[in-house]
C-alpha atoms as a PDB file:
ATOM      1  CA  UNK A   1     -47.222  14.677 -40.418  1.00  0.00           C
ATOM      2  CA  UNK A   2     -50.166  14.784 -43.132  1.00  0.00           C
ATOM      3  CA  UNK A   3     -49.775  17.403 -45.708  1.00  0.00           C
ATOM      4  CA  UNK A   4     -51.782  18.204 -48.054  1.00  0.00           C
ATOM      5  CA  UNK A   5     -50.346  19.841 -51.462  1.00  0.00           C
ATOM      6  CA  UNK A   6     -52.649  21.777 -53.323  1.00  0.00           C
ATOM      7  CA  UNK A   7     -51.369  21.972 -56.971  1.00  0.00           C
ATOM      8  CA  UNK A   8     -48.992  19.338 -56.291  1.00  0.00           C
ATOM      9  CA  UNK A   9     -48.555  18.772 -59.656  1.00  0.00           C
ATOM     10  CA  UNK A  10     -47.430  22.102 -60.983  1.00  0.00           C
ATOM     11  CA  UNK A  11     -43.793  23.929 -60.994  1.00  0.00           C
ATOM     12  CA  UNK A  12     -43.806  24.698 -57.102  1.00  0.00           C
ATOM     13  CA  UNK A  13     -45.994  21.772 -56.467  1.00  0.00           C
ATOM     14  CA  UNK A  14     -43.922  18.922 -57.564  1.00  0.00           C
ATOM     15  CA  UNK A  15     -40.642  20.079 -56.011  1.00  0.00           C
ATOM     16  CA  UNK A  16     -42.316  20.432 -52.681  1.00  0.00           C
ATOM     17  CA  UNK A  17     -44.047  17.309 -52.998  1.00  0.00           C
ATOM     18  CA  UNK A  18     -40.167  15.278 -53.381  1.00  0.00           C
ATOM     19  CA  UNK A  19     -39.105  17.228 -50.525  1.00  0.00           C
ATOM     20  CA  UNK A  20     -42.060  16.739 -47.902  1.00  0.00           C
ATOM     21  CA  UNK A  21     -41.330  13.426 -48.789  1.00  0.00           C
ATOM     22  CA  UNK A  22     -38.147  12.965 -48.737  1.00  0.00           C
ATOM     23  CA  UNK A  23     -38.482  14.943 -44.942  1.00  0.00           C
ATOM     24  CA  UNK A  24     -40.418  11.611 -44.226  1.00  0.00           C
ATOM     25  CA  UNK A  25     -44.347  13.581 -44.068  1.00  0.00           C
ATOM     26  CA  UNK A  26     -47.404  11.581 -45.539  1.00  0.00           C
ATOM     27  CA  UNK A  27     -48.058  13.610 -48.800  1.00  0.00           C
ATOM     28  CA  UNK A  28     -51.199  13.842 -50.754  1.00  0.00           C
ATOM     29  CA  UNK A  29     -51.225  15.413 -54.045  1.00  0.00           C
ATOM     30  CA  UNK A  30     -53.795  17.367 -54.996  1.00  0.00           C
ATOM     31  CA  UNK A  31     -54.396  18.447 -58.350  1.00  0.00           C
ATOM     32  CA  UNK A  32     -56.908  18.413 -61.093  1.00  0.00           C
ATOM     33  CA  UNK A  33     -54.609  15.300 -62.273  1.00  0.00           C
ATOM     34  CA  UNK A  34     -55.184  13.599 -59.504  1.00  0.00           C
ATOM     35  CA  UNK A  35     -58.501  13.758 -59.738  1.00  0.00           C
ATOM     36  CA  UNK A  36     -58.705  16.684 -56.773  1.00  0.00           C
ATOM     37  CA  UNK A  37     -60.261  20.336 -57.782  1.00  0.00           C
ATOM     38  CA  UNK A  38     -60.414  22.886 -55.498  1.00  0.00           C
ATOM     39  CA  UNK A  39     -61.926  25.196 -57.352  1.00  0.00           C
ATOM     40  CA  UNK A  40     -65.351  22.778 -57.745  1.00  0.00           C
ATOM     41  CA  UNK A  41     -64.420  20.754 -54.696  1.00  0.00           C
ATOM     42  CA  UNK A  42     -64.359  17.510 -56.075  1.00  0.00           C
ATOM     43  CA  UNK A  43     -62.242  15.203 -54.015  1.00  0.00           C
ATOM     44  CA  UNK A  44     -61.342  17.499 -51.650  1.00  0.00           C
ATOM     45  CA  UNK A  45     -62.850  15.885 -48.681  1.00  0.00           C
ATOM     46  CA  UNK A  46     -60.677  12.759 -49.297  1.00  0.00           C
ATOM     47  CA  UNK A  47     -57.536  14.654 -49.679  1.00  0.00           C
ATOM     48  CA  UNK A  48     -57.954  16.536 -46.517  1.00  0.00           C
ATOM     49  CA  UNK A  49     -59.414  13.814 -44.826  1.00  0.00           C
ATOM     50  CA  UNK A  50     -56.598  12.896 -42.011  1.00  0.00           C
ATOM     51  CA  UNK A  51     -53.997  16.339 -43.149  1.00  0.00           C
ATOM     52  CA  UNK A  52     -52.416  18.233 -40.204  1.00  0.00           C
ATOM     53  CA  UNK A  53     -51.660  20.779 -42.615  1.00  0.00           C
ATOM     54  CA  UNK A  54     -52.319  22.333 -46.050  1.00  0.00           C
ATOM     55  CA  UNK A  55     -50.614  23.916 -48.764  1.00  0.00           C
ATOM     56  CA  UNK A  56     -51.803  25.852 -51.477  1.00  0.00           C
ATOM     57  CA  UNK A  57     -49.480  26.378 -54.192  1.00  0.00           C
ATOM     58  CA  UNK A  58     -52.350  26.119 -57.116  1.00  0.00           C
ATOM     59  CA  UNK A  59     -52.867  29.165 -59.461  1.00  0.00           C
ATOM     60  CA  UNK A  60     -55.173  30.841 -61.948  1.00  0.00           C
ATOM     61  CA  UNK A  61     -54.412  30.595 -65.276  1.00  0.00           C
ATOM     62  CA  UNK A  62     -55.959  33.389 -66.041  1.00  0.00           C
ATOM     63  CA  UNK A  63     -54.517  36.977 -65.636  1.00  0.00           C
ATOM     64  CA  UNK A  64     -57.241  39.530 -65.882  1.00  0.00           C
ATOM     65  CA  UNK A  65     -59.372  40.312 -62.236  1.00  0.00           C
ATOM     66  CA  UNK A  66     -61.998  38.890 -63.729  1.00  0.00           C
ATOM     67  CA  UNK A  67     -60.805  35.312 -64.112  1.00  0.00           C
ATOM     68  CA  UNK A  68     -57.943  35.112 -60.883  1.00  0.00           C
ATOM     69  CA  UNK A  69     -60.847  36.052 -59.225  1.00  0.00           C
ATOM     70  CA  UNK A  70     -63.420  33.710 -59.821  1.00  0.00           C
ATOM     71  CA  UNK A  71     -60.213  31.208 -59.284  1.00  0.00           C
ATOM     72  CA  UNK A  72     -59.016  32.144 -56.523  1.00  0.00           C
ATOM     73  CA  UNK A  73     -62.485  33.069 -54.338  1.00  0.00           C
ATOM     74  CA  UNK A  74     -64.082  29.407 -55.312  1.00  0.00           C
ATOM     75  CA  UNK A  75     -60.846  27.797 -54.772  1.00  0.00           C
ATOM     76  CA  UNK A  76     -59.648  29.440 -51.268  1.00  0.00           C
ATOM     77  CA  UNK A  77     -63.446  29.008 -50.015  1.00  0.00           C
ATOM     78  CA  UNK A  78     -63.546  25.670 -50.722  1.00  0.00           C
ATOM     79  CA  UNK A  79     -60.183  24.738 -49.447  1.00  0.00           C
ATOM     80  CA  UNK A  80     -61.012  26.642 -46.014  1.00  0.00           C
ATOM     81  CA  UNK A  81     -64.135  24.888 -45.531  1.00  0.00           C
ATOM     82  CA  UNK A  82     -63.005  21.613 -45.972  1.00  0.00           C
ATOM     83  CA  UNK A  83     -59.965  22.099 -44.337  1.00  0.00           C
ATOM     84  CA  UNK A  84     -61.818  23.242 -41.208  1.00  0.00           C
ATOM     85  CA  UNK A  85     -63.887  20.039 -41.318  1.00  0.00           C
ATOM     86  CA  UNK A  86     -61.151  17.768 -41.605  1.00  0.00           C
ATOM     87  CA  UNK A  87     -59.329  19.545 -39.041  1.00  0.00           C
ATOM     88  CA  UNK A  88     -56.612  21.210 -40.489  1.00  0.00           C
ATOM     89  CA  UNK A  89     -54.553  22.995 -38.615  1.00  0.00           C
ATOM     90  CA  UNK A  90     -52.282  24.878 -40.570  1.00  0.00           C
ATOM     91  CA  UNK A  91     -53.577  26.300 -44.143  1.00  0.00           C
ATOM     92  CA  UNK A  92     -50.038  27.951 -45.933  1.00  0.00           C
ATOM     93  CA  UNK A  93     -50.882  30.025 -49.556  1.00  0.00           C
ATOM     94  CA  UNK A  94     -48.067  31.100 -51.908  1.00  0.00           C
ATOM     95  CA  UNK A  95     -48.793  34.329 -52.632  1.00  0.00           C
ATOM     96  CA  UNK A  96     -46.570  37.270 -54.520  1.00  0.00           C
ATOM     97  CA  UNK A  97     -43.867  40.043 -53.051  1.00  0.00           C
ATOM     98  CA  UNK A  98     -45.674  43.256 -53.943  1.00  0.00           C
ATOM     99  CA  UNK A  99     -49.352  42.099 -53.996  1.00  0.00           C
ATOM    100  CA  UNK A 100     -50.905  44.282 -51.237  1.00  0.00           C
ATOM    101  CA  UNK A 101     -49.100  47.314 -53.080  1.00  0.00           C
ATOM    102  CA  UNK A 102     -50.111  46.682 -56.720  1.00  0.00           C
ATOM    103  CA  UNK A 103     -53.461  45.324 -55.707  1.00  0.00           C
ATOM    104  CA  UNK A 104     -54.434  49.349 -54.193  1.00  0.00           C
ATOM    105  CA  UNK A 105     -52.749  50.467 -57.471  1.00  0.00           C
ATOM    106  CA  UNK A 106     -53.504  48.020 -60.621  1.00  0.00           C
ATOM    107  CA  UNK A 107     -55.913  45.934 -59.368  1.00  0.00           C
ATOM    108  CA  UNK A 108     -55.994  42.789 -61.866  1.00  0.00           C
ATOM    109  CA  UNK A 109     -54.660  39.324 -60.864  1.00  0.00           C
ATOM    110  CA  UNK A 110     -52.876  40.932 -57.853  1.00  0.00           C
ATOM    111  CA  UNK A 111     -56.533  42.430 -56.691  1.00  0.00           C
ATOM    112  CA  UNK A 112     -57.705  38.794 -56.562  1.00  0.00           C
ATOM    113  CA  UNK A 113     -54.560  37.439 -54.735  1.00  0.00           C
ATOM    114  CA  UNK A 114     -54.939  40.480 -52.374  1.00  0.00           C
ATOM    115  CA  UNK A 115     -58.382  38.801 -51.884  1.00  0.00           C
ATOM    116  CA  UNK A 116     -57.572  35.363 -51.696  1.00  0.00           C
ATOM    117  CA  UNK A 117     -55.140  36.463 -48.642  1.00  0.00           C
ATOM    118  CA  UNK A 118     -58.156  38.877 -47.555  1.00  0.00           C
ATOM    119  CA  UNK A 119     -60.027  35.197 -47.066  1.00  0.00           C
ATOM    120  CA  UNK A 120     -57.655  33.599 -45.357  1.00  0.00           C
ATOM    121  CA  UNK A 121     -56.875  36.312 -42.795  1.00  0.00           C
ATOM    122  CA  UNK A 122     -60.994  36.539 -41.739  1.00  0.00           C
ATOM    123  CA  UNK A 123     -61.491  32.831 -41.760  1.00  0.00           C
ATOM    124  CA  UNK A 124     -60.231  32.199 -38.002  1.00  0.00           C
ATOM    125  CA  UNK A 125     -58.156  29.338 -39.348  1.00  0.00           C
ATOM    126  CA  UNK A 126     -54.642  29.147 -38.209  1.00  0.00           C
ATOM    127  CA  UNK A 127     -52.828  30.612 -41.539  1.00  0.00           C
ATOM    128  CA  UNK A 128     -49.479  31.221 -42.978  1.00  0.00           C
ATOM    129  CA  UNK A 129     -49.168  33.414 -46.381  1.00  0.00           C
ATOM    130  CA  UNK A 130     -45.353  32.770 -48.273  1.00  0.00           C
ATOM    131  CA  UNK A 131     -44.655  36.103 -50.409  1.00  0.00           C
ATOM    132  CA  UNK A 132     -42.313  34.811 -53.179  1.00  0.00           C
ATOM    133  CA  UNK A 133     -40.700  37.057 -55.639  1.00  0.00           C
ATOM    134  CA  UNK A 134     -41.099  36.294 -59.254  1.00  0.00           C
ATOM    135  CA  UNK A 135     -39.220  32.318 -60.366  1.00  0.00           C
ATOM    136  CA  UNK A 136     -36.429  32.000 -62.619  1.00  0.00           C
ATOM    137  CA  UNK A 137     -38.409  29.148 -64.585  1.00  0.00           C
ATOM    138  CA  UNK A 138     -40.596  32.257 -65.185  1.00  0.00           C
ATOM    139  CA  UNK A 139     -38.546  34.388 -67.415  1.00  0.00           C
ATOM    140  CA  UNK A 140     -39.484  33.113 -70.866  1.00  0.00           C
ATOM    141  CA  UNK A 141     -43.154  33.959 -70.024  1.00  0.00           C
ATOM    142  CA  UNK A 142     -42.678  37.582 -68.797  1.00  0.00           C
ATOM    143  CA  UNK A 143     -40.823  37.789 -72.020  1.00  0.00           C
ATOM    144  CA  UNK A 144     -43.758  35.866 -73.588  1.00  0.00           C
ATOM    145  CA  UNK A 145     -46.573  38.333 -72.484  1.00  0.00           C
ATOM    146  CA  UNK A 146     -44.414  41.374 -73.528  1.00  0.00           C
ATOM    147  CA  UNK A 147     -43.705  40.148 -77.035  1.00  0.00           C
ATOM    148  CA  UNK A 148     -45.000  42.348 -80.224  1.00  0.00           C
ATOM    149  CA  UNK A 149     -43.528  40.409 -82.874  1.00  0.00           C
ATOM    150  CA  UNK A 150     -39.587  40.039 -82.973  1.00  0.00           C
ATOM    151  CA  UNK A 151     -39.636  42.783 -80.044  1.00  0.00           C
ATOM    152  CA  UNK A 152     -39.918  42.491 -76.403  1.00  0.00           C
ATOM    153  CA  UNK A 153     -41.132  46.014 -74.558  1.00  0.00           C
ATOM    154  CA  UNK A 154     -41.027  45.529 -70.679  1.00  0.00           C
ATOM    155  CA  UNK A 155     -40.879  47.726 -67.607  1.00  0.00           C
ATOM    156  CA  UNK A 156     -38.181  49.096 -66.592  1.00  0.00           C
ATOM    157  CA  UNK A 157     -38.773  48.166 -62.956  1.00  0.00           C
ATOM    158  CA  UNK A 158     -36.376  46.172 -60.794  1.00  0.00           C
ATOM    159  CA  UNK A 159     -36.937  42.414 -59.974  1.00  0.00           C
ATOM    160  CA  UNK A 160     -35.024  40.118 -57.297  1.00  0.00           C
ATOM    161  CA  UNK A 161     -35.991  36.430 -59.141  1.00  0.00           C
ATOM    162  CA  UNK A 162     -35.588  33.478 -57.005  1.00  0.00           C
ATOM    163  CA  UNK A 163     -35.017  29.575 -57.884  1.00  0.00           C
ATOM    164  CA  UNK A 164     -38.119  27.536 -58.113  1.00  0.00           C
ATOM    165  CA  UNK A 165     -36.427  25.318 -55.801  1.00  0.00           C
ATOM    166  CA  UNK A 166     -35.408  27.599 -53.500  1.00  0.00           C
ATOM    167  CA  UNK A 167     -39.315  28.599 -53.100  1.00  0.00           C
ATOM    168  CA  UNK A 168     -39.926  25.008 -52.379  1.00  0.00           C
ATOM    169  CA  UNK A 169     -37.246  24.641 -49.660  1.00  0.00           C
ATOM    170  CA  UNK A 170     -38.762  27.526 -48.107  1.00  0.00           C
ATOM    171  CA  UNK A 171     -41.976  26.670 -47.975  1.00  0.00           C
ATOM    172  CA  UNK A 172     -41.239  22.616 -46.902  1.00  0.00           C
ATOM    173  CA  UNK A 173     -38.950  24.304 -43.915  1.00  0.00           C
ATOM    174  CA  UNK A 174     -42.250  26.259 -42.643  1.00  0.00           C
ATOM    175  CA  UNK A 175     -44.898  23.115 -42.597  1.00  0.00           C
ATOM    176  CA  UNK A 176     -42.808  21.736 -39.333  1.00  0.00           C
ATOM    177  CA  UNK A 177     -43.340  24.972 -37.391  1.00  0.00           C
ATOM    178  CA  UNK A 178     -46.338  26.780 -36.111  1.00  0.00           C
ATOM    179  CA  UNK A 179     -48.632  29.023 -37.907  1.00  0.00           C
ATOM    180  CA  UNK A 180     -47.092  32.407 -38.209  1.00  0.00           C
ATOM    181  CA  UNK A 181     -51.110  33.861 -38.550  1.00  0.00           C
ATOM    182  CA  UNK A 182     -49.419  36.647 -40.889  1.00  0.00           C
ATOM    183  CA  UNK A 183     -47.243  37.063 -43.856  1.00  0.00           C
ATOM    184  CA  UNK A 184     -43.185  35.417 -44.178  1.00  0.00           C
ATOM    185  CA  UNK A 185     -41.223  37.001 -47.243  1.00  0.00           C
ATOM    186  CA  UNK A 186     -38.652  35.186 -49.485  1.00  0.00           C
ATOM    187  CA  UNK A 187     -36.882  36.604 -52.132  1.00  0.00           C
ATOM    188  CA  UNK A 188     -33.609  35.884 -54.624  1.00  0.00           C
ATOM    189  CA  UNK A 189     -30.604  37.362 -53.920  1.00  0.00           C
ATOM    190  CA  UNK A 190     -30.298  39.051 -56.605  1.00  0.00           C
ATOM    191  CA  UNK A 191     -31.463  42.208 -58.148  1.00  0.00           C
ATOM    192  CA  UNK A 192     -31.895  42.982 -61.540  1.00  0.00           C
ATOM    193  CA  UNK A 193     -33.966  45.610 -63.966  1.00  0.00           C
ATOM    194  CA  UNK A 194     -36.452  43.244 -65.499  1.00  0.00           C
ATOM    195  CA  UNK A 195     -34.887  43.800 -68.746  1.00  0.00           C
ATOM    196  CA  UNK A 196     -31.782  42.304 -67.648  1.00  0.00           C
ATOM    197  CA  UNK A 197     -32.895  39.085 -66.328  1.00  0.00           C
ATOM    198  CA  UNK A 198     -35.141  38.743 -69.485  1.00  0.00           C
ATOM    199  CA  UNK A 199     -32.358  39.586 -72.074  1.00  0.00           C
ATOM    200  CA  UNK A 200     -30.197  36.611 -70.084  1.00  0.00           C
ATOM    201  CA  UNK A 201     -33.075  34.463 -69.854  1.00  0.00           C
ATOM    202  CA  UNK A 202     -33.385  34.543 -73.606  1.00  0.00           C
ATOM    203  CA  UNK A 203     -29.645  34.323 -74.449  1.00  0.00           C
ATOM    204  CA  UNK A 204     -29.496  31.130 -72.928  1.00  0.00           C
ATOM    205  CA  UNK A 205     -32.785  29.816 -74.666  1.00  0.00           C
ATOM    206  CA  UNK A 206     -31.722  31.215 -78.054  1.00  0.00           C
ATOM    207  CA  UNK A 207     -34.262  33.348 -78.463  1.00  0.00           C
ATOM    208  CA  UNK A 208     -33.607  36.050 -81.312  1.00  0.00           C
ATOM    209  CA  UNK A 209     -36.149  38.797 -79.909  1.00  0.00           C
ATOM    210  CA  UNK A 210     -34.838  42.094 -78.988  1.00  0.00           C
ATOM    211  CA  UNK A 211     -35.589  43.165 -75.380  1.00  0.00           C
ATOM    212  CA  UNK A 212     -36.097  46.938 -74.823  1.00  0.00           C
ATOM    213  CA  UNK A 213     -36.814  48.522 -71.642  1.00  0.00           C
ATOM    214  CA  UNK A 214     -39.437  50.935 -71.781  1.00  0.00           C
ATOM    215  CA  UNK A 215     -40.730  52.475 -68.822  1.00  0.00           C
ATOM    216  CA  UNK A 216     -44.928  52.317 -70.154  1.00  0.00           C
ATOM    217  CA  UNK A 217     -44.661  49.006 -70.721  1.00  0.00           C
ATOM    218  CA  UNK A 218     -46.635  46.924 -68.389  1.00  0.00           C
ATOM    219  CA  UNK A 219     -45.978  43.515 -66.513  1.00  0.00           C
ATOM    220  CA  UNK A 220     -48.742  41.403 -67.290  1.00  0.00           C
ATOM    221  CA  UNK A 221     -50.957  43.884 -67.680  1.00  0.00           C
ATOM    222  CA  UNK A 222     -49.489  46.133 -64.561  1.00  0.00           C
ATOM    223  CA  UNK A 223     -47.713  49.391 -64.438  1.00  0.00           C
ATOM    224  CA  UNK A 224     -45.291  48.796 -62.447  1.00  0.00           C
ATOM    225  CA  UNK A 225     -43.377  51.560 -59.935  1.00  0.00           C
ATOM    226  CA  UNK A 226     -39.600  51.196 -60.267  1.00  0.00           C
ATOM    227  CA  UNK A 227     -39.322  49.079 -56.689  1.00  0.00           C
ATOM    228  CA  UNK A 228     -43.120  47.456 -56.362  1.00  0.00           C
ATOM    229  CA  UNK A 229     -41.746  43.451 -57.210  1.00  0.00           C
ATOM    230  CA  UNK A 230     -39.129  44.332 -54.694  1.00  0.00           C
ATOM    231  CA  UNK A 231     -39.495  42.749 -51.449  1.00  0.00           C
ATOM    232  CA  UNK A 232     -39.220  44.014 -47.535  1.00  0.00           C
ATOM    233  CA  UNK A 233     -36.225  44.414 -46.218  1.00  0.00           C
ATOM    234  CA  UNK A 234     -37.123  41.623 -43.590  1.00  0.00           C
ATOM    235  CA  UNK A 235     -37.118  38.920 -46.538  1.00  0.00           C
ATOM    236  CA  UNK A 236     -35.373  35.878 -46.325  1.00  0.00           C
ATOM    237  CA  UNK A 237     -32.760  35.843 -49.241  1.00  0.00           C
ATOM    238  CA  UNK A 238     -32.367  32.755 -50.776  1.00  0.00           C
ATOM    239  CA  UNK A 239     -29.121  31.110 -51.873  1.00  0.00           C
ATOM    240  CA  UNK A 240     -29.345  30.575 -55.576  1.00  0.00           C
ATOM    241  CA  UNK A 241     -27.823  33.078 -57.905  1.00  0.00           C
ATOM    242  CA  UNK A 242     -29.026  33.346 -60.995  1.00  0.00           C
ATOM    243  CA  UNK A 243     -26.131  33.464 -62.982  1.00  0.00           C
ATOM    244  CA  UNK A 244     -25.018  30.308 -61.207  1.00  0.00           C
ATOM    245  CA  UNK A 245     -28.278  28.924 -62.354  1.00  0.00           C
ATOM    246  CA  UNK A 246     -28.265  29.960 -65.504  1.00  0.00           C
ATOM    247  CA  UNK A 247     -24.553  28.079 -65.674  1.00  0.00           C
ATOM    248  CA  UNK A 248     -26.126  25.090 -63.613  1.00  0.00           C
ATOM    249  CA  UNK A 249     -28.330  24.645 -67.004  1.00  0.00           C
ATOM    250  CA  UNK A 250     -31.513  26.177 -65.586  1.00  0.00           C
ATOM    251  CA  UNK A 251     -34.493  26.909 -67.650  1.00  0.00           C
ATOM    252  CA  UNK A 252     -35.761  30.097 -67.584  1.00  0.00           C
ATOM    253  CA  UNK A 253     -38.983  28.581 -69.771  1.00  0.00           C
ATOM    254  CA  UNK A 254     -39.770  25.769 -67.472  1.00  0.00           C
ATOM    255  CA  UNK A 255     -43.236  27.740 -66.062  1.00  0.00           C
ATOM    256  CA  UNK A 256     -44.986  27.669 -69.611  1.00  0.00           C
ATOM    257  CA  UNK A 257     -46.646  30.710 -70.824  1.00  0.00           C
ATOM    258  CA  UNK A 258     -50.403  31.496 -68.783  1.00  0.00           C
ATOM    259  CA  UNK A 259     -53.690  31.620 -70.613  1.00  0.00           C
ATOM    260  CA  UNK A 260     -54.187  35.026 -72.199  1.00  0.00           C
ATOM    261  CA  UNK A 261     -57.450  36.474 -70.661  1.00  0.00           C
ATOM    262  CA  UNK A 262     -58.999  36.866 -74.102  1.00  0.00           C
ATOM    263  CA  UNK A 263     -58.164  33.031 -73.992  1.00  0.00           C
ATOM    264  CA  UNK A 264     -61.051  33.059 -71.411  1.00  0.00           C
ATOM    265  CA  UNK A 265     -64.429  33.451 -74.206  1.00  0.00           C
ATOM    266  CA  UNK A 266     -62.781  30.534 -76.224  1.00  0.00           C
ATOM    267  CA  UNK A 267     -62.082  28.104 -72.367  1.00  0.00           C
ATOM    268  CA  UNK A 268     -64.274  27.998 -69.461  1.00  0.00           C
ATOM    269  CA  UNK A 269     -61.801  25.594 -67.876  1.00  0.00           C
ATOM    270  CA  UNK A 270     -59.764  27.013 -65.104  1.00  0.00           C
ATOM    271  CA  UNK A 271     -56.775  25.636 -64.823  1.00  0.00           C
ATOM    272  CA  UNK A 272     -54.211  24.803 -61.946  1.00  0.00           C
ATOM    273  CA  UNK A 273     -50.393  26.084 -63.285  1.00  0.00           C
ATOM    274  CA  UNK A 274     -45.528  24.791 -61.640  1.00  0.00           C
ATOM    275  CA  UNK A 275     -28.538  27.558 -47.108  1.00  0.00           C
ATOM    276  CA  UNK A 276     -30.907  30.999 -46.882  1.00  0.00           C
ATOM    277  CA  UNK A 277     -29.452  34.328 -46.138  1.00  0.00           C
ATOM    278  CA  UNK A 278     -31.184  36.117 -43.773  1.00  0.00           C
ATOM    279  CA  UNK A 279     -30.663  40.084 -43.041  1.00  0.00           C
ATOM    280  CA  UNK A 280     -29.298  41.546 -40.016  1.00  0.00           C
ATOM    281  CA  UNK A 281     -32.040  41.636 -37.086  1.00  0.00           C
ATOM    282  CA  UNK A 282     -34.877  39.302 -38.904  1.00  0.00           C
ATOM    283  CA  UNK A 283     -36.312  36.505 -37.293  1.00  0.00           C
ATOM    284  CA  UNK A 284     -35.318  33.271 -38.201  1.00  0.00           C
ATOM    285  CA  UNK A 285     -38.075  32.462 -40.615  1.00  0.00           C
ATOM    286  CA  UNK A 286     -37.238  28.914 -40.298  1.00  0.00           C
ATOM    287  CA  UNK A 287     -38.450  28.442 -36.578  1.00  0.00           C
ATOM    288  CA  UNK A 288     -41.832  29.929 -37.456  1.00  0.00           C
ATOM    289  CA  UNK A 289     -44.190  27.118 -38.888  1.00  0.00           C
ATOM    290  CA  UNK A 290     -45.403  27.826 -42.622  1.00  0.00           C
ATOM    291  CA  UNK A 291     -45.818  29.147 -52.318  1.00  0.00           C
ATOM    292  CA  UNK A 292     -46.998  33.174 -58.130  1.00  0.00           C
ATOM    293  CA  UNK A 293     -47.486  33.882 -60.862  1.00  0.00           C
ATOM    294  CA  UNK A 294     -46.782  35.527 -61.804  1.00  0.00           C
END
């Protein structure tokens, strides 16, 4: 099979790049360092050209609605309308556990993920959309954005974190089956109040800054309900604990810190970011075909 990776290069790209092929597929990589855009279109034709399917994994560096937006609308446009002319016939978007909720309540960079999904369910193309709860490799920039100095305030909301490459298996496992046309959960097993997993994140990386829980704070510019980054209980759980991660010499700073919207006057460049348990009565998520940011 063809597959086309879109943001191949990034922290969710590259994994599922090795794996698709490793699992023997023809992969392209698409990113803006390969020379493919999708949010202007160049080179898209010629890495479509030939794919039996397509997955998005790319993302907005940007946070604020404003930016994600323009991202994300340009981007999933372009990537349908190529993809229908080279005859793609399964697009797949990573997309985030709590987005639908948080986009009716926030707005933000979850309002333009609600409406990048928005464009893929109208388009008439055979879709798949991968929820994913916030990535391990992630930590260091949650931390990042909530930082005041030698102090980190964050919400005091829970979070289930899951292994970047535990994302990626997911996601490879879903190109061999048929489009699900809706929306497939995955999650960690795990679940932690976001300072927790922050605090541990930062003891491991050595970072002196003092984590406080506070229940105003926001998450990336989002107040946050106590169980909104929780997913449905229908989510696939992945294997990966983070503690046995952690151990495993994970790093919780892999993902890099976004660009801060008041980054966006000083850079018009938008930029591309990087055994499953399932509960009782689900479906198995693995026989139905099918990547956040944060």
């Amino acid at each position: 099979m063809r597959v086309a990776v879109i943001g191949g290069t990034g922290l969710i790209g590259g994994r599922l790049v090795s794996r698709l092929t490793a699992f023997g597929h023809d992969v392209v990589t698409a990113s803006r360092a390969t020379g493919v855009d999708s949010y202007t279109g160049h080179g898209l034709a010629s890495a479509l050209a030939g794919a039996d399917a397509l997955i998005d994994v790319s993302n907005s560096g940007y946070l604020d609605e404003a930016g994600a937006n323009e991202f994300f609308y340009a981007s999933t446009l372009n990537l349908l309308t190529y993809g229908a002319a080279a005859g793609v016939r399964h697009h797949i978007a990573l997309s985030i556990v709590g987005t639908d909720r948080l986009s009716r309540t926030e707005g933000g960079y979850f309002a333009a993920k609600a409406a990048q999904e928005r464009l893929i369910r109208s388009s008439g193309r055979p879709y798949t959309i991968v929820h994913s709860t916030q990535f391990f490799e992630f930590i260091q920039s949650i931390a990042d954005s909530a930082s005041i100095q030698h102090r980190v305030r964050v919400s005091n909301a829970f979070i289930q974190p899951i292994a970047a490459d535990d994302i990626a298996d997911a996601v490879a496992g879903v190109v061999a089956g048929a489009p699900a046309n809706g929306m497939i959960e995955f999650a960690g097993p795990d679940r932690f109040r976001i300072e927790e997993v922050v605090r541990q994140g930062l003891r491991i990386l050595h970072d002196p800054r003092q984590v406080e829980a506070d229940p105003l704070a926001q998450y990336f510019g989002t107040q946050l309900a106590e169980d909104e980054l929780l997913p449905g209980l229908d989510a696939t759980l992945a294997p990966t604990h983070f503690a046995d991660w952690l151990a495993a010499g994970g790093d919780p700073g892999e993902a890099g810190t976004p660009i801060a919207p008041e980054a966006r006057a000083h850079d018009a460049a938008i930029r591309e970011p990087a055994a499953w348990r399932r509960p009782a009565g689900a479906a198995d998520e693995a026989s139905v075909a099918v990547e956040p940011a944060p």
